[in-house]
N, C-alpha and C. Protein backbone atom coordinates (compact mmCIF):
# COMPACT_ATOMS: atom_id res chain seq x y z
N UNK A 1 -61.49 -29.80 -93.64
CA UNK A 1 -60.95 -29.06 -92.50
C UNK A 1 -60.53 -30.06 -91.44
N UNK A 2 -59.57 -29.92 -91.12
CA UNK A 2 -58.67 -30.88 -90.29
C UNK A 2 -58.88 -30.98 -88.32
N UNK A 3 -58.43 -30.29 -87.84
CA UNK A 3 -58.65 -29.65 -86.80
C UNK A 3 -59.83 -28.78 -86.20
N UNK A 4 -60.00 -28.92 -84.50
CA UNK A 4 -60.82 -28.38 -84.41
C UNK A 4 -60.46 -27.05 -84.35
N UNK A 5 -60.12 -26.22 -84.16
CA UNK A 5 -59.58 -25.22 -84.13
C UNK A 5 -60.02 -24.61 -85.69
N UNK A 6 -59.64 -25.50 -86.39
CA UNK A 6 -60.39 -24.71 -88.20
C UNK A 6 -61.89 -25.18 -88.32
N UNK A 7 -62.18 -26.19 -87.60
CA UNK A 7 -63.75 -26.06 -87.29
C UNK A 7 -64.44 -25.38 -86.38
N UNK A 8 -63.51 -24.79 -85.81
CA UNK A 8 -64.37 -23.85 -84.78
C UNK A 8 -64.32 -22.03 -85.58
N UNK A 9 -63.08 -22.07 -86.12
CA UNK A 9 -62.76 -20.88 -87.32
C UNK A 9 -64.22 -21.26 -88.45
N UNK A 10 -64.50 -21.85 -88.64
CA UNK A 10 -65.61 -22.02 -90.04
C UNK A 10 -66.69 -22.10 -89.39
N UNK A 11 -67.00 -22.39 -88.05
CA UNK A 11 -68.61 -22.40 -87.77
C UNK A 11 -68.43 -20.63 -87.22
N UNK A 12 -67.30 -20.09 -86.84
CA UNK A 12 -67.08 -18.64 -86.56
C UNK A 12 -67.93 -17.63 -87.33
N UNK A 13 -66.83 -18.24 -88.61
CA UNK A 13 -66.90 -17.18 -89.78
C UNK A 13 -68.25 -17.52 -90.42
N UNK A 14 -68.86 -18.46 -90.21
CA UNK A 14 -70.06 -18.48 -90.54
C UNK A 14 -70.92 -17.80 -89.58
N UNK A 15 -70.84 -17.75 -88.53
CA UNK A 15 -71.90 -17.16 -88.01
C UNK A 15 -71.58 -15.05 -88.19
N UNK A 16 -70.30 -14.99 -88.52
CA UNK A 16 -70.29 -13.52 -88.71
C UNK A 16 -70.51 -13.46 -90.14
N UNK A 17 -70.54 -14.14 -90.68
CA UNK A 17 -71.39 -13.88 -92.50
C UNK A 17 -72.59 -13.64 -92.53
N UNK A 18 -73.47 -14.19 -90.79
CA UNK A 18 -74.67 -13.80 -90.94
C UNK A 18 -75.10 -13.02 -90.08
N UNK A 19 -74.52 -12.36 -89.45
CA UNK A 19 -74.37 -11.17 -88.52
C UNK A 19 -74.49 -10.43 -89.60
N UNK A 20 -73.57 -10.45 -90.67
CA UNK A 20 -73.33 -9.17 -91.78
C UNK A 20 -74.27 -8.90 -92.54
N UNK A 21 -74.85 -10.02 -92.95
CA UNK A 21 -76.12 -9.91 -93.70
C UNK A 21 -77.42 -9.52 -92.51
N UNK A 22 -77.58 -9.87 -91.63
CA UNK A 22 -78.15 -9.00 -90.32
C UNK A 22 -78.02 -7.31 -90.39
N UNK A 23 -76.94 -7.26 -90.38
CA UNK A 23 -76.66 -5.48 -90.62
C UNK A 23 -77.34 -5.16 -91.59
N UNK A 24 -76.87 -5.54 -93.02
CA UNK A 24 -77.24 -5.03 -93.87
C UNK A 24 -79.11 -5.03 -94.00
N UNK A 25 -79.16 -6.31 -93.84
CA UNK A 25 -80.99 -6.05 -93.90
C UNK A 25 -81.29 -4.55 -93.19
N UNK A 26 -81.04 -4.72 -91.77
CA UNK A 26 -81.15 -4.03 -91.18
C UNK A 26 -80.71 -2.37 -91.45
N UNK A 27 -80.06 -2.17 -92.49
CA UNK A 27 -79.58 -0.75 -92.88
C UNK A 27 -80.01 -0.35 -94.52
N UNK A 28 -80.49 -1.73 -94.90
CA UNK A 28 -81.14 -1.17 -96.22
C UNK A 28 -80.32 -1.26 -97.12
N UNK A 29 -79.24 -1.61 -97.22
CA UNK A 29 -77.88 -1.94 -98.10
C UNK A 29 -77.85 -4.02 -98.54
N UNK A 30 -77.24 -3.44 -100.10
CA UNK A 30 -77.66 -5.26 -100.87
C UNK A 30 -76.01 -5.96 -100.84
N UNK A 31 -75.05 -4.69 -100.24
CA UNK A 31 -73.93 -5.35 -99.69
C UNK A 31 -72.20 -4.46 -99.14
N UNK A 32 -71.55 -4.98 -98.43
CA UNK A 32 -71.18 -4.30 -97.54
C UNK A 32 -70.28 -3.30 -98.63
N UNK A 33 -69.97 -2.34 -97.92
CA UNK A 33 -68.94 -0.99 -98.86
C UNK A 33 -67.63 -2.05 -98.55
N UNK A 34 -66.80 -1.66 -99.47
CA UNK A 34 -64.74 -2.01 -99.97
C UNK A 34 -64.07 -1.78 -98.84
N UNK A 35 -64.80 -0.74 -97.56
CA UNK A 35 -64.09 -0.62 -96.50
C UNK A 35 -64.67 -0.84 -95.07
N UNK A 36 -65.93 -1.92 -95.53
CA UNK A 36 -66.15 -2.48 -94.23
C UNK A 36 -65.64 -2.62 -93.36
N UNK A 37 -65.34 -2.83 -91.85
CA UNK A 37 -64.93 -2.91 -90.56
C UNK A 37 -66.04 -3.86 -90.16
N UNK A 38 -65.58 -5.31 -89.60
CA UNK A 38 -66.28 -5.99 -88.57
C UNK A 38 -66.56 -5.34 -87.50
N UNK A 39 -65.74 -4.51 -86.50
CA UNK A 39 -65.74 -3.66 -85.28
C UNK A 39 -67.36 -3.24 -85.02
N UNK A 40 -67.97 -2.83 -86.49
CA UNK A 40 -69.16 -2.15 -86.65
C UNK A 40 -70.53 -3.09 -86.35
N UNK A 41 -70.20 -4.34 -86.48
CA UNK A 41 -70.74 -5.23 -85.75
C UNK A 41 -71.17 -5.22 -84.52
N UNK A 42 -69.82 -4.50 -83.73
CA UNK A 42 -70.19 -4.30 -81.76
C UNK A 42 -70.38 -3.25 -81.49
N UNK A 43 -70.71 -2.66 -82.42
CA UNK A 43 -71.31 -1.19 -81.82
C UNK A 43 -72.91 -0.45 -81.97
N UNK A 44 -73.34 0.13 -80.87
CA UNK A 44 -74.77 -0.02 -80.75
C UNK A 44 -75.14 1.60 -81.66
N UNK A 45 -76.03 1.34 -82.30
CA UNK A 45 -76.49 2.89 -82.73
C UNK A 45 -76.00 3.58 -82.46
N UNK A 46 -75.77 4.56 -81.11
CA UNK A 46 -75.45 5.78 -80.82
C UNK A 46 -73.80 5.81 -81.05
N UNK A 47 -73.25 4.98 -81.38
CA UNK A 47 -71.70 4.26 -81.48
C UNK A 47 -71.35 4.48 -82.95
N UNK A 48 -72.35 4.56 -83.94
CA UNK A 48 -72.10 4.34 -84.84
C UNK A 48 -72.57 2.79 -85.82
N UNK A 49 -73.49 2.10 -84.72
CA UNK A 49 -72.94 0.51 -85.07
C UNK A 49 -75.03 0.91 -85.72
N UNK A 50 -75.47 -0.74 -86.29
CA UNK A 50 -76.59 -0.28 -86.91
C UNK A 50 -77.70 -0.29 -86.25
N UNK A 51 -78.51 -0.48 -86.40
CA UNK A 51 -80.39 0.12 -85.79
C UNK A 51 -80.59 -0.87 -84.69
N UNK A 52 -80.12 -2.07 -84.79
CA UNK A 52 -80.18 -3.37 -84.58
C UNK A 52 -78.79 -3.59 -83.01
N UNK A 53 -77.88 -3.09 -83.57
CA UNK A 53 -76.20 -2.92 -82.95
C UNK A 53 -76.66 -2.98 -81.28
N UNK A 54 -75.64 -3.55 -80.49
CA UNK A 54 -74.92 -4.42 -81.37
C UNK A 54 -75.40 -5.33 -81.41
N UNK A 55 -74.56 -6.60 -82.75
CA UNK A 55 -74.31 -7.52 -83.63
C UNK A 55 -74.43 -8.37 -83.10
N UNK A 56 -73.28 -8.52 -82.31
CA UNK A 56 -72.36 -8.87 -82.20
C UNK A 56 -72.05 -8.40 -80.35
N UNK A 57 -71.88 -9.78 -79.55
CA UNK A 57 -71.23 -9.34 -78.04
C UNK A 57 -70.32 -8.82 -77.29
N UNK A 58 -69.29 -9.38 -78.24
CA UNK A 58 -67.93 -9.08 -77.48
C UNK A 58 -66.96 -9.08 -78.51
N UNK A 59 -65.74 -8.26 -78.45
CA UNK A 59 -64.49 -7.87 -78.81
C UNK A 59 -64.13 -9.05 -79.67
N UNK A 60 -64.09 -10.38 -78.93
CA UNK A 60 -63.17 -12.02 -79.07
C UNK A 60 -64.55 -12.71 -80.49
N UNK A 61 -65.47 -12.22 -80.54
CA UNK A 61 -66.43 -12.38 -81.54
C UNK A 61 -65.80 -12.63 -83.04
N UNK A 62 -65.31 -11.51 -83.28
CA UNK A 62 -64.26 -11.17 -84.49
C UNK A 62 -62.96 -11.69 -84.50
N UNK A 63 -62.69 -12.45 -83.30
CA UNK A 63 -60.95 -12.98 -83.82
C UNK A 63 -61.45 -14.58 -83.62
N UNK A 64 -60.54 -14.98 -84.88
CA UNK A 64 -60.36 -16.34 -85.06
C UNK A 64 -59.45 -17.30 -83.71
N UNK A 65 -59.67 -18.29 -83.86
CA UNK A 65 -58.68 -19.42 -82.88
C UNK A 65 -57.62 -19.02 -82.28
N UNK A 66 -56.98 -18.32 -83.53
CA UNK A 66 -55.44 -18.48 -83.26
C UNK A 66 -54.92 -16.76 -82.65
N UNK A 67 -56.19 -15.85 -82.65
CA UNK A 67 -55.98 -14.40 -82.19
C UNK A 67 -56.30 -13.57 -83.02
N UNK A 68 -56.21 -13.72 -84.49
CA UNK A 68 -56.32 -12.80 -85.26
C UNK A 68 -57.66 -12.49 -85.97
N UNK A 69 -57.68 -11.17 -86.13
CA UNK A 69 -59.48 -10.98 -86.52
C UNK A 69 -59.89 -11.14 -87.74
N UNK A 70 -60.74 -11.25 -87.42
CA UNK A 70 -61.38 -12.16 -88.65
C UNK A 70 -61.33 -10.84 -90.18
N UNK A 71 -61.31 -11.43 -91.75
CA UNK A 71 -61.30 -10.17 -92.55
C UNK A 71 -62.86 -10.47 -93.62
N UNK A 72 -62.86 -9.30 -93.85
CA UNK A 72 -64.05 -8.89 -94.71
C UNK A 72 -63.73 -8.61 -95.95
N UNK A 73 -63.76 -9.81 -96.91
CA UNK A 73 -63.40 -9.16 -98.55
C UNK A 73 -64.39 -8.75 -99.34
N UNK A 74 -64.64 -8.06 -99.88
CA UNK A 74 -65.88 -7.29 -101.26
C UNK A 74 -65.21 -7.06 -102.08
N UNK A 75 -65.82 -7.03 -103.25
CA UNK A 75 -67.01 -8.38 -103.38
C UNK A 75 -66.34 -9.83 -103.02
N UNK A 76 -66.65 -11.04 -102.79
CA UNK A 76 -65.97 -12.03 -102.38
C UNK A 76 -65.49 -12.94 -103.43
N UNK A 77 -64.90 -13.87 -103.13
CA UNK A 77 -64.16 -14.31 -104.20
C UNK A 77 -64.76 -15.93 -104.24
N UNK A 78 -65.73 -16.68 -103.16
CA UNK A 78 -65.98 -17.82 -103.10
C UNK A 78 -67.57 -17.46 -103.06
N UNK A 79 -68.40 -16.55 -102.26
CA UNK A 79 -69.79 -15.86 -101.97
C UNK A 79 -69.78 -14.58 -103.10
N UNK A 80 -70.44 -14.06 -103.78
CA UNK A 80 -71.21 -12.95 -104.68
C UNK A 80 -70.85 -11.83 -103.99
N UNK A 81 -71.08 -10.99 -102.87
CA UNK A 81 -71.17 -9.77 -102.48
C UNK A 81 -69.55 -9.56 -101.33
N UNK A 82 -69.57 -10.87 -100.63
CA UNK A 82 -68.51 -11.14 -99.59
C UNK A 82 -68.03 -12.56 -98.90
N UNK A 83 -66.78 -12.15 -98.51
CA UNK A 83 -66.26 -13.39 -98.09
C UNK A 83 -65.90 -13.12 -96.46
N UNK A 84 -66.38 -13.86 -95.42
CA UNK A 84 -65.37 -13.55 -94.06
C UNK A 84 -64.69 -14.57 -93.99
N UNK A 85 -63.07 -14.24 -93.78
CA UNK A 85 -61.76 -15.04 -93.86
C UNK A 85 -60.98 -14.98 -92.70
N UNK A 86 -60.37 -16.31 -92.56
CA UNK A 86 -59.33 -16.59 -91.42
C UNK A 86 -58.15 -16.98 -92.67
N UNK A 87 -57.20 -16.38 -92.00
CA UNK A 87 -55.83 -16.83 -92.84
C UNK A 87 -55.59 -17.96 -92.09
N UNK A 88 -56.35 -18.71 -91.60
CA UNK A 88 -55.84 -20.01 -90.52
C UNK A 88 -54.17 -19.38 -89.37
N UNK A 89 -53.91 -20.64 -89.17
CA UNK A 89 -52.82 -20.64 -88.12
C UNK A 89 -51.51 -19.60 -88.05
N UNK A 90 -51.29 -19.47 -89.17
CA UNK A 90 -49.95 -18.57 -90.08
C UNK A 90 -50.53 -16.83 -90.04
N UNK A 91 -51.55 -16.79 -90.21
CA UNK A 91 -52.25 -15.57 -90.19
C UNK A 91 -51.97 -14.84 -91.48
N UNK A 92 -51.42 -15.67 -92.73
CA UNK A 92 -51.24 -15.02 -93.88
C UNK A 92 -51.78 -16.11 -94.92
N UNK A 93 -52.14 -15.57 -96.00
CA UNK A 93 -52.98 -15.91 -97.34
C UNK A 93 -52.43 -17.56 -97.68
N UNK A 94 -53.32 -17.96 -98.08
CA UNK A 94 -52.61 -19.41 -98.60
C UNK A 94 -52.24 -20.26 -97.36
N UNK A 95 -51.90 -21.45 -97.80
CA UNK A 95 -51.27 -22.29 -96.93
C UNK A 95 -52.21 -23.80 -96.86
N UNK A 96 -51.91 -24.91 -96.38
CA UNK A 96 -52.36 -26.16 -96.09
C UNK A 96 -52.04 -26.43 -94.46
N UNK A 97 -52.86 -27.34 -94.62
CA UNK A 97 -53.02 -27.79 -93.01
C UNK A 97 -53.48 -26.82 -92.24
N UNK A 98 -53.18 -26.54 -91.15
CA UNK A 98 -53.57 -25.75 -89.78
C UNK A 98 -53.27 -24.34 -90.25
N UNK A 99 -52.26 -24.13 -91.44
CA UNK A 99 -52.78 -22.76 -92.20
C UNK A 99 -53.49 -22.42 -93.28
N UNK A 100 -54.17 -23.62 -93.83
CA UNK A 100 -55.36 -23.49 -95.01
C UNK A 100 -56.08 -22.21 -94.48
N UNK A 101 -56.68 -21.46 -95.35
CA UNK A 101 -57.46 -20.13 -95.66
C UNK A 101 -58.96 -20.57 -95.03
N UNK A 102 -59.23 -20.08 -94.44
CA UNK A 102 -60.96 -20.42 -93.99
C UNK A 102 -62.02 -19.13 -94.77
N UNK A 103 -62.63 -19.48 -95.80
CA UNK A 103 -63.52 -19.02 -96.10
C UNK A 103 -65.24 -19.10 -95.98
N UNK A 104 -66.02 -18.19 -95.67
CA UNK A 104 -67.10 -18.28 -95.34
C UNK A 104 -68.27 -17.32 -96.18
């Protein structure tokens, strides 16, 4: 990882990989449903968000460097259950340099 900006995207997405696994302990589930929402992260019980909720502080929690929010794949394609991804700089799949894929 080149930049800080994709090191600040990977210590991100790492810390919301373990937010997620936070939820889930916390809800009794061994991994997230196909139509997860990060959002569910900032929201407190009565919101909808989990027992624990929120997650997660603020809105800017979920978006990467460059603005765009962070995504939730299931099952994951680099991790067993899930992956949280930055499309880097480009904000689309693939790419090198400052748009390499950030997986977590």
């Amino acid at each position: 990882v080149g930049s800080a900006k994709q090191a600040a995207a990977m210590a991100k997405a790492a810390t919301i990989a373990k937010t997620v696994n936070l939820y889930l302990l916390d809800t009794g589930t061994s991994a997230p449903s196909d139509d997860f929402d990060l959002e569910i992260l900032l929201l407190s019980p009565d919101e909808g968000g989990g027992p624990s909720g929120p997650y997660l502080e603020r809105a800017e929690d979920i978006i990467d460097p460059w603005g765009n929010q962070y995504e939730i794949i299931v099952p994951g394609d680099v991790n067993a259950s899930f992956d949280v991804l930055s499309w880097g700089e480009d904000g689309q799949p693939g790419g090198e340099g400052p748009n390499e894929d950030i997986t977590q």
